[in-house]
N, C-alpha and C. Protein backbone atom coordinates (compact mmCIF):
# COMPACT_ATOMS: atom_id res chain seq x y z
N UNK A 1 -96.04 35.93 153.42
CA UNK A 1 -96.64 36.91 152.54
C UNK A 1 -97.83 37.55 153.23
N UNK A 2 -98.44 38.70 153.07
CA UNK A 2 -99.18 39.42 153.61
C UNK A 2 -99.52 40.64 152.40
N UNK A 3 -100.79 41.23 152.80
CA UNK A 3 -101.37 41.88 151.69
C UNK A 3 -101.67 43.25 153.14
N UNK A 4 -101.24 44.00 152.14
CA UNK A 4 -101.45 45.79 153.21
C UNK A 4 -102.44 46.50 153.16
N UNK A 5 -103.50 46.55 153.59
CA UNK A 5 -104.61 47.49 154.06
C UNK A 5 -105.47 46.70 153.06
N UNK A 6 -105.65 45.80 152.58
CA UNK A 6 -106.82 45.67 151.52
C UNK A 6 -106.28 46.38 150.06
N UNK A 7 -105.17 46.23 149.90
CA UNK A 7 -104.85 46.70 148.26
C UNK A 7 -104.23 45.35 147.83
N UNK A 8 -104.55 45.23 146.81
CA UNK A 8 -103.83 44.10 145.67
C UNK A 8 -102.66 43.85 145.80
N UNK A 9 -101.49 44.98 146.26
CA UNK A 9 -100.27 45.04 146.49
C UNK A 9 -99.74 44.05 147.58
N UNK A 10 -99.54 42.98 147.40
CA UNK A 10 -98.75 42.12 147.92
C UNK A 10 -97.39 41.95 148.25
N UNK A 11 -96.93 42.28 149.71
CA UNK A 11 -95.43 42.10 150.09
C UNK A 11 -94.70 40.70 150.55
N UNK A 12 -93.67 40.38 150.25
CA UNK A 12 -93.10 39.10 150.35
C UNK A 12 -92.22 39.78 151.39
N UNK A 13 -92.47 39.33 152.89
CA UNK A 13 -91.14 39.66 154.13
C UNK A 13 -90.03 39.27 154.03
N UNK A 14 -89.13 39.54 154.46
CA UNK A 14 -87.91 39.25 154.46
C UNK A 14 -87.48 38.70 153.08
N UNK A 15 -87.31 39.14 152.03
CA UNK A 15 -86.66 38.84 150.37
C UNK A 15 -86.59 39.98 150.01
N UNK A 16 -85.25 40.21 149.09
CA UNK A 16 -85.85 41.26 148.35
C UNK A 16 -85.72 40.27 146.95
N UNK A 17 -86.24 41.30 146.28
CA UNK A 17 -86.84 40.98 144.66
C UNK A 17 -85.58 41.50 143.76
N UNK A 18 -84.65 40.78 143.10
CA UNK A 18 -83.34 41.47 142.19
C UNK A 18 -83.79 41.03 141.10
N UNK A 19 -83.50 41.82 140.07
CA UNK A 19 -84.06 41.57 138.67
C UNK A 19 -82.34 40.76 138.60
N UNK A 20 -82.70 39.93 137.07
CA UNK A 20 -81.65 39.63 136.73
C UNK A 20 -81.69 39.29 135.17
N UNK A 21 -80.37 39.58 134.61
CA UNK A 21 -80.02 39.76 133.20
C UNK A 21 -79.07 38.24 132.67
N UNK A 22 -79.05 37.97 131.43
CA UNK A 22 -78.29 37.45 130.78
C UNK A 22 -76.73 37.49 130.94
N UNK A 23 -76.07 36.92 131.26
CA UNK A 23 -74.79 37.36 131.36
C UNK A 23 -74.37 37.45 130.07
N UNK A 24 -73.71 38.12 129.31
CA UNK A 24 -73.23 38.36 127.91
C UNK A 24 -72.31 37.68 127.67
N UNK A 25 -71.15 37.48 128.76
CA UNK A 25 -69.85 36.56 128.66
C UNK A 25 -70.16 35.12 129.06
N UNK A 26 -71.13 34.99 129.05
CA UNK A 26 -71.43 33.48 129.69
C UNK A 26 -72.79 32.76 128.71
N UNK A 27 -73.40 33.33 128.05
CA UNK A 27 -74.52 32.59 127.22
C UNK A 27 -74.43 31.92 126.68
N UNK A 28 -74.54 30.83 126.45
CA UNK A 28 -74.25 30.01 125.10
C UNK A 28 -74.64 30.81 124.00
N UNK A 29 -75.64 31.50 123.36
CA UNK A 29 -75.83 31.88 121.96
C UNK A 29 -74.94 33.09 121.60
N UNK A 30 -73.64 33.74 122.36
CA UNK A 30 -72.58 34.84 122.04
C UNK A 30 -71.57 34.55 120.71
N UNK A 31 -72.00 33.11 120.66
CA UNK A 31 -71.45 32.61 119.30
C UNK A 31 -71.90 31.95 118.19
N UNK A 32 -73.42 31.83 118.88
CA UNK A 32 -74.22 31.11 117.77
C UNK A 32 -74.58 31.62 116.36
N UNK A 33 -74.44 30.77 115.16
CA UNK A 33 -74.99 31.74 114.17
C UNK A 33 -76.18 31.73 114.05
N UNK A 34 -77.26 31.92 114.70
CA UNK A 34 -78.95 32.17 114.85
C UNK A 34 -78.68 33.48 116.22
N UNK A 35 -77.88 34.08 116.39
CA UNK A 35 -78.07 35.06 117.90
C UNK A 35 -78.72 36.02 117.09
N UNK A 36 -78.97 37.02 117.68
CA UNK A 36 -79.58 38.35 117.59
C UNK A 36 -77.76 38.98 117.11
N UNK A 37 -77.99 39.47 116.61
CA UNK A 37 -76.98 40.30 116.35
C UNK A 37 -76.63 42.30 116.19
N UNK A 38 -77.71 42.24 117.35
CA UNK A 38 -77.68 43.86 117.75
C UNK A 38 -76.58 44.15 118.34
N UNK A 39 -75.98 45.18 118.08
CA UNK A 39 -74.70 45.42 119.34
C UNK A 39 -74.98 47.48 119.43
N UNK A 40 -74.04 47.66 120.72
CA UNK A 40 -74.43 48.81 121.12
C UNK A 40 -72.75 49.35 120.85
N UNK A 41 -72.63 50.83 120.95
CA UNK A 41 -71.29 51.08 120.90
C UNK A 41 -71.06 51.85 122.26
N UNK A 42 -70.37 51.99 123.28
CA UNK A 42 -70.17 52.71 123.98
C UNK A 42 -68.53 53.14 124.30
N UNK A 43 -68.72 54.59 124.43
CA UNK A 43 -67.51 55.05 124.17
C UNK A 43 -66.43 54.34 123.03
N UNK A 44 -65.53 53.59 123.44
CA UNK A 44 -64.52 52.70 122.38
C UNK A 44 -64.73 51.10 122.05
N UNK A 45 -66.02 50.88 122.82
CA UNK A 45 -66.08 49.49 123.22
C UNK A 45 -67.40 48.77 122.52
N UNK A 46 -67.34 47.95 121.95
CA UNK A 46 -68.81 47.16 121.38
C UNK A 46 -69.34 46.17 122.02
N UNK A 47 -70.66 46.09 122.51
CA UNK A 47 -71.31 45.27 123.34
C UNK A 47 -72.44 44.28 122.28
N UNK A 48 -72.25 43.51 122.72
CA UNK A 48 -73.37 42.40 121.66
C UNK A 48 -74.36 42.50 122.66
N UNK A 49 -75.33 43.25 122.75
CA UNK A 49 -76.35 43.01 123.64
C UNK A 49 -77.30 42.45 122.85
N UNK A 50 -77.51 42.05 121.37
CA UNK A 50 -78.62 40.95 120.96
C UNK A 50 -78.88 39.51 121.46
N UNK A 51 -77.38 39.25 121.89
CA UNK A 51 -77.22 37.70 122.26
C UNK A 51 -78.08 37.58 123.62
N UNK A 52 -78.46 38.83 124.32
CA UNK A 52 -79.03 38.93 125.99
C UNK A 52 -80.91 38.80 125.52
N UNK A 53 -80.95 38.85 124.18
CA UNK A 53 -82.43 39.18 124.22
C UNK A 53 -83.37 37.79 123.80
N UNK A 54 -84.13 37.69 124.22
CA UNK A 54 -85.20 36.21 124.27
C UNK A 54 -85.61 35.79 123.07
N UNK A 55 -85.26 36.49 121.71
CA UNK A 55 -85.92 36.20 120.42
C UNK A 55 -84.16 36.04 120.04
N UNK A 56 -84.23 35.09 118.85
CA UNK A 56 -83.50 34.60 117.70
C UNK A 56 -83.90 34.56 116.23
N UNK A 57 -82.68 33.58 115.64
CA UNK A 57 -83.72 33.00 113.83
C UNK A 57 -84.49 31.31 114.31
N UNK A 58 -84.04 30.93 115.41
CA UNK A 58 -84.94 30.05 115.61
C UNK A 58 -85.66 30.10 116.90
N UNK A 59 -85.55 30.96 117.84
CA UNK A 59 -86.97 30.89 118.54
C UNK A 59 -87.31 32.60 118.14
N UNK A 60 -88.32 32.31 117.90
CA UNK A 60 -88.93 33.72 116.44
C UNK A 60 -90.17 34.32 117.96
N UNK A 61 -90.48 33.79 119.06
CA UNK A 61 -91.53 34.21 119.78
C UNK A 61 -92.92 33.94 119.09
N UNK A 62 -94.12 34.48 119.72
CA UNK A 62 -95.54 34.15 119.73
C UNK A 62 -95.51 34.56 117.64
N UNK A 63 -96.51 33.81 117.56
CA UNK A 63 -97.36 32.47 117.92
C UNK A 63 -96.44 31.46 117.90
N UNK A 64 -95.16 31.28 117.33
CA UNK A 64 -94.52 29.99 117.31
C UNK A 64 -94.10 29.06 118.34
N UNK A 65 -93.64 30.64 119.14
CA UNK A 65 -93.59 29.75 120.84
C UNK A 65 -92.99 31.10 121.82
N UNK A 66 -91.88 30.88 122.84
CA UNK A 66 -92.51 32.03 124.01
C UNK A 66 -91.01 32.77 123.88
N UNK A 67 -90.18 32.21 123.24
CA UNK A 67 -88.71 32.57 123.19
C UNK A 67 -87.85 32.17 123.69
N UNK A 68 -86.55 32.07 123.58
CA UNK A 68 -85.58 31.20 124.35
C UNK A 68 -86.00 30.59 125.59
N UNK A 69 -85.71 29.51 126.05
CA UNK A 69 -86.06 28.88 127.38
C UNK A 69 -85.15 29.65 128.44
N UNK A 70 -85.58 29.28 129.65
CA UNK A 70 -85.70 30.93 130.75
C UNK A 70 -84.03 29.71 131.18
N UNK A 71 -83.87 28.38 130.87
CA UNK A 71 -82.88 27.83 131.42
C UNK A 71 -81.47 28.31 130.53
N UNK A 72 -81.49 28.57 129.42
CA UNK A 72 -80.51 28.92 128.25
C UNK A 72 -80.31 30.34 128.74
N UNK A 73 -81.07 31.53 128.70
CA UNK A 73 -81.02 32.59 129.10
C UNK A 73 -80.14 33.18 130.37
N UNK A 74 -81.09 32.46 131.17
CA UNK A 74 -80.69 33.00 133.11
C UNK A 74 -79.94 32.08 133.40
N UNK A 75 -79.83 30.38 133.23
CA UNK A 75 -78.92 30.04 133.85
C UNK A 75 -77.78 29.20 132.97
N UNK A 76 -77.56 29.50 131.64
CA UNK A 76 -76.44 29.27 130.58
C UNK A 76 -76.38 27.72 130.26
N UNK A 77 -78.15 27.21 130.03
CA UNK A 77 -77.77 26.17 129.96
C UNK A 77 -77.75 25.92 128.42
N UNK A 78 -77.56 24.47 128.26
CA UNK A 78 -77.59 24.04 126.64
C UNK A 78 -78.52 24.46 125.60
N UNK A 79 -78.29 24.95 124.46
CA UNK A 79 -79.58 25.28 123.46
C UNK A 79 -79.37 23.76 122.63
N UNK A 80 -80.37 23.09 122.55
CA UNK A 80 -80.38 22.36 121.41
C UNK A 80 -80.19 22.36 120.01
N UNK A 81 -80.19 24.03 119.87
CA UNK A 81 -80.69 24.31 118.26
C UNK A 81 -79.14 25.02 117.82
N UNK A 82 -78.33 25.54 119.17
CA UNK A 82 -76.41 25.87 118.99
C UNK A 82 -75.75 25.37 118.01
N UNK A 83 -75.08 26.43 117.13
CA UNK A 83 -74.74 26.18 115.79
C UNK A 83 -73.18 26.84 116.64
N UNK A 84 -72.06 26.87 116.52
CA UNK A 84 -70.81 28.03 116.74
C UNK A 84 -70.72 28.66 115.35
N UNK A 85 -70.56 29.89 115.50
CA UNK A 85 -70.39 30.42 114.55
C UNK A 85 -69.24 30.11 113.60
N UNK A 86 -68.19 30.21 112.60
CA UNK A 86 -66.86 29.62 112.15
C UNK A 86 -66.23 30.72 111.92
């Protein structure tokens, strides 16, 4: 790591930086009955993109707490609180 001319801006060499998303087909909460239940329409096709977002009916965010755990989210692990929908 190295910092350029004296600005705050800090570069990490050799990495790059990829954002990364929820997989939609892979989350555990795509069936939970506590998901977000926003969906988008595009062209003929319906996307549940609520199930991708960090708030639920049981993790509600600040003050209660920070929102889904970053392990359930990014890497599809277990929710404790997983209901399947029926």
């Amino acid at each position: 790591m190295s910092y350029e001319g004296g600005s705050d801006l800090m570069v990490i060499e050799n990495n790059e930086i990829r954002p990364q998303w929820p997989d939609i087909n892979k989350i555990m909460c795509k069936d939970c009955i506590f998901r977000d239940r926003t969906e988008i329409k595009v062209n003929d096709k319906i996307i549940k993109c609520g199930v991708t977002k960090d708030l639920c009916k049981v993790y509600l965010g600040p003050p209660h707490d920070n929102g889904k755990p970053h392990d359930v989210l990014f890497l599809n692990d277990y929710c404790e609180f997983y209901e399947e929908e029926k």
